[in-house]
Protein backbone atom coordinates (compact mmCIF):
# COMPACT_ATOMS: atom_id res chain seq x y z
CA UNK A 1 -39.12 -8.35 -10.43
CA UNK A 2 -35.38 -7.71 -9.88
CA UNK A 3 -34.29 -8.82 -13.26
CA UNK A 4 -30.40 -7.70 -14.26
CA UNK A 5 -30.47 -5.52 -10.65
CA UNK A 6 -27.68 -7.02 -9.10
CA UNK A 7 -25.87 -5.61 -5.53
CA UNK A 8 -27.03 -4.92 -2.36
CA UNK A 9 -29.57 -1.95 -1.43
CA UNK A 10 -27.36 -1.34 1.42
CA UNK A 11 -30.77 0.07 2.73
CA UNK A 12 -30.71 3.02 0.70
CA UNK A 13 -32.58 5.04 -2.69
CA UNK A 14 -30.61 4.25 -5.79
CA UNK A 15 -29.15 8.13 -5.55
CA UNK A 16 -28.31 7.50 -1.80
CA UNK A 17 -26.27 4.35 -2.45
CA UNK A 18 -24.37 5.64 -5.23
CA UNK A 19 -23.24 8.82 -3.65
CA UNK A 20 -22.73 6.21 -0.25
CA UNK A 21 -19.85 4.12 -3.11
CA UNK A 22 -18.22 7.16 -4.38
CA UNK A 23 -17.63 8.40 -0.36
CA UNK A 24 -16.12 5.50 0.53
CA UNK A 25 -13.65 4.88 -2.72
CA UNK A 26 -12.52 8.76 -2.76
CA UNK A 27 -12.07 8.26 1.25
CA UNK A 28 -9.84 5.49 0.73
CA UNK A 29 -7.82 7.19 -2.70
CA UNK A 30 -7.47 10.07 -0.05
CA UNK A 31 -5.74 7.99 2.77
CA UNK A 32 -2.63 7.85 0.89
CA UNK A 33 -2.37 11.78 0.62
CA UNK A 34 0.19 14.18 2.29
CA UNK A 35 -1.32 14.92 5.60
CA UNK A 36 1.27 16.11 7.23
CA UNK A 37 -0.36 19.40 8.26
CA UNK A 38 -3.68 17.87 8.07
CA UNK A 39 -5.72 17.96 11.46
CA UNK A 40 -7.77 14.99 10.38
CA UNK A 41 -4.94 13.35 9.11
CA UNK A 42 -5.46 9.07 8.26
CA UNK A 43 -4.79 6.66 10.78
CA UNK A 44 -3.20 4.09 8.60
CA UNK A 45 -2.58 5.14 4.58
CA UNK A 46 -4.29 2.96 2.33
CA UNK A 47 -7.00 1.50 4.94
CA UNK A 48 -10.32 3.10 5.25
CA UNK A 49 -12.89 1.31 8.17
CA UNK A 50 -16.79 0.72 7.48
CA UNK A 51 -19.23 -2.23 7.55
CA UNK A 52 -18.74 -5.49 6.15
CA UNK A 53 -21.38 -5.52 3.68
CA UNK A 54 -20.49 -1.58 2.67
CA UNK A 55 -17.08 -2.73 2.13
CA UNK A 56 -17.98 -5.74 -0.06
CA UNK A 57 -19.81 -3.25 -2.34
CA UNK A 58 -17.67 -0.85 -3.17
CA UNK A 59 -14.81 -3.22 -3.86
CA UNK A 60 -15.60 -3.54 -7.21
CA UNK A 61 -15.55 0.59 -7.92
CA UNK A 62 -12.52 0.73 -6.01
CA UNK A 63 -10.89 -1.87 -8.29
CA UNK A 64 -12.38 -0.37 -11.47
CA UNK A 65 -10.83 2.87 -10.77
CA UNK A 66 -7.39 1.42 -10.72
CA UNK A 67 -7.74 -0.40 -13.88
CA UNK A 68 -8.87 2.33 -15.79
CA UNK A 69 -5.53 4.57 -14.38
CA UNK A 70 -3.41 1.98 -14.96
CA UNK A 71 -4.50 1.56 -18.35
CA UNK A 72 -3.36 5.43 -18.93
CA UNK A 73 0.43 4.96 -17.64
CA UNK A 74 1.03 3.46 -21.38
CA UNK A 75 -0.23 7.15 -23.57
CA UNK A 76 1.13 8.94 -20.28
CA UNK A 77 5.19 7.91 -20.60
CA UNK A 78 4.19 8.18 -24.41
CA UNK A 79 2.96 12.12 -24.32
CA UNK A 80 6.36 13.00 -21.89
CA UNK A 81 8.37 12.30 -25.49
CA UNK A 82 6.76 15.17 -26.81
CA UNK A 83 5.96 18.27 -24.25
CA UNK A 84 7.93 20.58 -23.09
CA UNK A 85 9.59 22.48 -20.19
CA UNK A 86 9.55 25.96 -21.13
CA UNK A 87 6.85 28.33 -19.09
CA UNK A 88 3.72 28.42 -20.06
CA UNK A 89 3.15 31.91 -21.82
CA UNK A 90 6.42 32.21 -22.60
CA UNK A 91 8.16 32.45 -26.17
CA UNK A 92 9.52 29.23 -26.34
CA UNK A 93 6.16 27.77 -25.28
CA UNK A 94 4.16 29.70 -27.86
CA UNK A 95 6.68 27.97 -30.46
CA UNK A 96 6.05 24.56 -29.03
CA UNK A 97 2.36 25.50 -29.53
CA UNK A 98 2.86 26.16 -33.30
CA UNK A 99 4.53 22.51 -33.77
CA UNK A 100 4.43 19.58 -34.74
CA UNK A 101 5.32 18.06 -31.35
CA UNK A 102 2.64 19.94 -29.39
CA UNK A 103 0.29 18.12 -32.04
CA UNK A 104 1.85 14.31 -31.21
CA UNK A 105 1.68 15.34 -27.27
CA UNK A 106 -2.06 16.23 -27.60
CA UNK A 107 -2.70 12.82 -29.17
CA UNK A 108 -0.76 11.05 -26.78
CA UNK A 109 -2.49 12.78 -23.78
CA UNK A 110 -5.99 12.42 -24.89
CA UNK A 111 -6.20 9.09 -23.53
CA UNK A 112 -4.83 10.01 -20.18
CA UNK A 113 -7.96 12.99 -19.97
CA UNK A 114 -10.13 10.85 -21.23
CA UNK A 115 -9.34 8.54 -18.17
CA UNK A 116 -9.30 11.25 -15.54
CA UNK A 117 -12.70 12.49 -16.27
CA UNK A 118 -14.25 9.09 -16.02
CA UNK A 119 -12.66 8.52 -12.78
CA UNK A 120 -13.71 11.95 -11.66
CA UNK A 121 -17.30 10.37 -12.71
CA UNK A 122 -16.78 7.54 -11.05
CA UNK A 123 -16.17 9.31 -7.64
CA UNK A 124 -16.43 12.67 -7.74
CA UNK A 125 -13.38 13.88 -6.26
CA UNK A 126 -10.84 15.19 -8.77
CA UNK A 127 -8.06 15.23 -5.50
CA UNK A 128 -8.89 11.41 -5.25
CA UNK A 129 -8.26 11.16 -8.88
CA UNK A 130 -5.33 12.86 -8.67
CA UNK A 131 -3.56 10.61 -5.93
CA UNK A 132 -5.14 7.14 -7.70
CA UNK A 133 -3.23 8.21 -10.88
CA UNK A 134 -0.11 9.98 -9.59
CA UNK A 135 0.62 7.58 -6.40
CA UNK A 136 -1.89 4.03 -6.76
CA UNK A 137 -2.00 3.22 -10.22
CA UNK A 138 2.19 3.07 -10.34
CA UNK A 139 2.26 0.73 -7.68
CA UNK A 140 0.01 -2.11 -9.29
CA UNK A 141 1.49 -1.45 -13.14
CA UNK A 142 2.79 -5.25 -12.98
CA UNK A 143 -0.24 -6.80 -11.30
CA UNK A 144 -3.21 -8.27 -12.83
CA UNK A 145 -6.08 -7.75 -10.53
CA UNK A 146 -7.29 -8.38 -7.10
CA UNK A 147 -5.95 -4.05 -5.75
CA UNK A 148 -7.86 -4.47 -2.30
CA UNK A 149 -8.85 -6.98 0.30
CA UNK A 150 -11.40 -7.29 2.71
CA UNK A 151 -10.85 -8.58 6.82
CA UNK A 152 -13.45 -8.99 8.43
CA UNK A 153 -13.31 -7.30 12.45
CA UNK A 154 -14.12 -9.39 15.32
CA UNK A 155 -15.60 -6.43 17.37
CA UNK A 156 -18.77 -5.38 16.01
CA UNK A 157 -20.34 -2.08 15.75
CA UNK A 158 -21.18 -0.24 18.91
CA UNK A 159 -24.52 1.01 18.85
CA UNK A 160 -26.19 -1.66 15.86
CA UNK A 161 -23.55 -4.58 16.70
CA UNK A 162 -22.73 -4.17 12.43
CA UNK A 163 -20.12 -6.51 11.17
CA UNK A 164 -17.33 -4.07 10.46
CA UNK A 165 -14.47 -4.55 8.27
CA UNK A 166 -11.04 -3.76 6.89
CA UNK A 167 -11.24 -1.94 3.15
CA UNK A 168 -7.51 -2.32 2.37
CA UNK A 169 -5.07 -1.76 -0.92
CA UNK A 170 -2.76 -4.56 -1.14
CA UNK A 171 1.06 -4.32 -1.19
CA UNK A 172 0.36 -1.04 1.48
CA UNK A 173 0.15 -2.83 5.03
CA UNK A 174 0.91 -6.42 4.02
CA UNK A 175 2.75 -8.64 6.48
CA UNK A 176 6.06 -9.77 6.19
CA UNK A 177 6.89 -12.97 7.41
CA UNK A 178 10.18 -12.88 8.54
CA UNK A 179 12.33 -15.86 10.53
CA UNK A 180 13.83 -15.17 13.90
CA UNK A 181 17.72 -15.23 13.99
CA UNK A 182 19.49 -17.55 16.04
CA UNK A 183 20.80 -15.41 18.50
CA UNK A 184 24.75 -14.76 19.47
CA UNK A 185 25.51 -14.44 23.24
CA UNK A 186 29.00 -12.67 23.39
CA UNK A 187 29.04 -13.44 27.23
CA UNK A 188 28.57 -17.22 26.25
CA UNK A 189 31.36 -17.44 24.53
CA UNK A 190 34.17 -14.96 25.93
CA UNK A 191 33.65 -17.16 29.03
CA UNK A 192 33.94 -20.69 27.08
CA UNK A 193 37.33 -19.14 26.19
CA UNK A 194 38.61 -18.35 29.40
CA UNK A 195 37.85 -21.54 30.90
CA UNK A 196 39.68 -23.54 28.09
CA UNK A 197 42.44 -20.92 29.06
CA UNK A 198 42.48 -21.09 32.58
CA UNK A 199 42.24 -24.86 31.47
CA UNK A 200 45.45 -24.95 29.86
CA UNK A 201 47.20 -23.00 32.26
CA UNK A 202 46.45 -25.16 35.16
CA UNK A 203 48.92 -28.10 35.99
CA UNK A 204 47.79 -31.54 36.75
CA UNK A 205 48.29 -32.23 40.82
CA UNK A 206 46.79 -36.17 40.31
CA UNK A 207 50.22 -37.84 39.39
CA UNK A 208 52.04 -36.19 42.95
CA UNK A 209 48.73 -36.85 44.97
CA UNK A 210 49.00 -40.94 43.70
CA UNK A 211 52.80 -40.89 44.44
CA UNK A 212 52.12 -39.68 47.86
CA UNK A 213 50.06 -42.38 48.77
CA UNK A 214 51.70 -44.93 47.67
CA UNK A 215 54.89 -44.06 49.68
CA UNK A 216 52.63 -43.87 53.09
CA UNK A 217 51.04 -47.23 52.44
């Protein structure tokens, strides 16, 4: 009986799929890193591409992770009250050390560890950990859930034809809708005014040609 086992097997042992989850959330924490002298440097940052079902399972980690970092930006502003700037070894720091400040930053920060070594748990990368709380969790400070999306590719999988999909953190690569501006043609309207000026210039020749034919008749 498959009482309170909930998710898919993905096709997998128990140890396979949850090694399979952490992969694919530290894979897409590690898109948004500085891979400027990477050779296998992301395609697109924050966007990670794998089956649909995969994708669909590992959602819920991914979102999990954020929540739990974003939690920590509270007791993280709250410990930068307290520490200091001096060098570490150095005489001012040893003094720090031996105060009452370096007592209120360690109780401040303790939530903030606390929160990196579950996420470290969670995935097992602590350079995913590092970008989710330094770069993601900042970004979604102000938003209540729902971190990632899922679209769904119409080209399957070559080889198995899989249903692949789109594992995505929102506000990254959304798309702006933006209304086209009327366009100004300069040409238009330098030659509108020349015409009213050549216009104006012009004399009117129909009162002469009407007199002249009148006096023939």
């Amino acid at each position: 009986m498959r009482h309170r086992r909930r998710g898919r097997t993905l096709g997998r042992s128990p140890s396979h799929r949850k090694a399979l989850l952490k992969n694919l959330a530290s894979a897409l924490f590690l898109t948004e890193r500085d891979a400027t002298y990477d050779d296998n440097a992301p395609k697109t940052a924050g966007r990670i591409t794998t089956t649909l079902h995969k994708a669909k399972e590992v959602r819920p980690l991914v979102e999990k992770c954020i929540t739990i970092a974003k939690k920590s930006i509270a007791a993280s502003e709250e410990a930068k009250q307290f520490e200091t700037d001096a060098e570490r070894g150095s005489d001012a720091w040893k003094q720090w050390r031996q105060s009452d400040d370096w007592r209120k930053w360690a109780d401040a920060r303790a939530p903030v560890v606390a929160a990196r070594r579950r996420i470290v748990q969670l995935i097992g990368d602590k350079e995913a950990a590092k970008i989710l709380f330094d770069t993601i969790a900042e970004r979604y400070i102000d938003r209540p859930g729902g971190y990632t999306r899922v679209l769904r590719l119409a080209t399957p999988r070559l080889g198995d034809a899989g249903d692949r999909a789109i594992l995505e953190l929102v506000g990254k690569n959304d798309r702006i809708k933006r209304s086209a501006e009327r366009p100004a043609f300069e040409d238009d309207s330098e030659s509108s005014d020349d015409s009213q000026a050549v216009a104006a210039a012009t004399p009117e020749t129909d009162a002469p040609a009407s007199s002249e034919a009148s006096s023939e008749e």
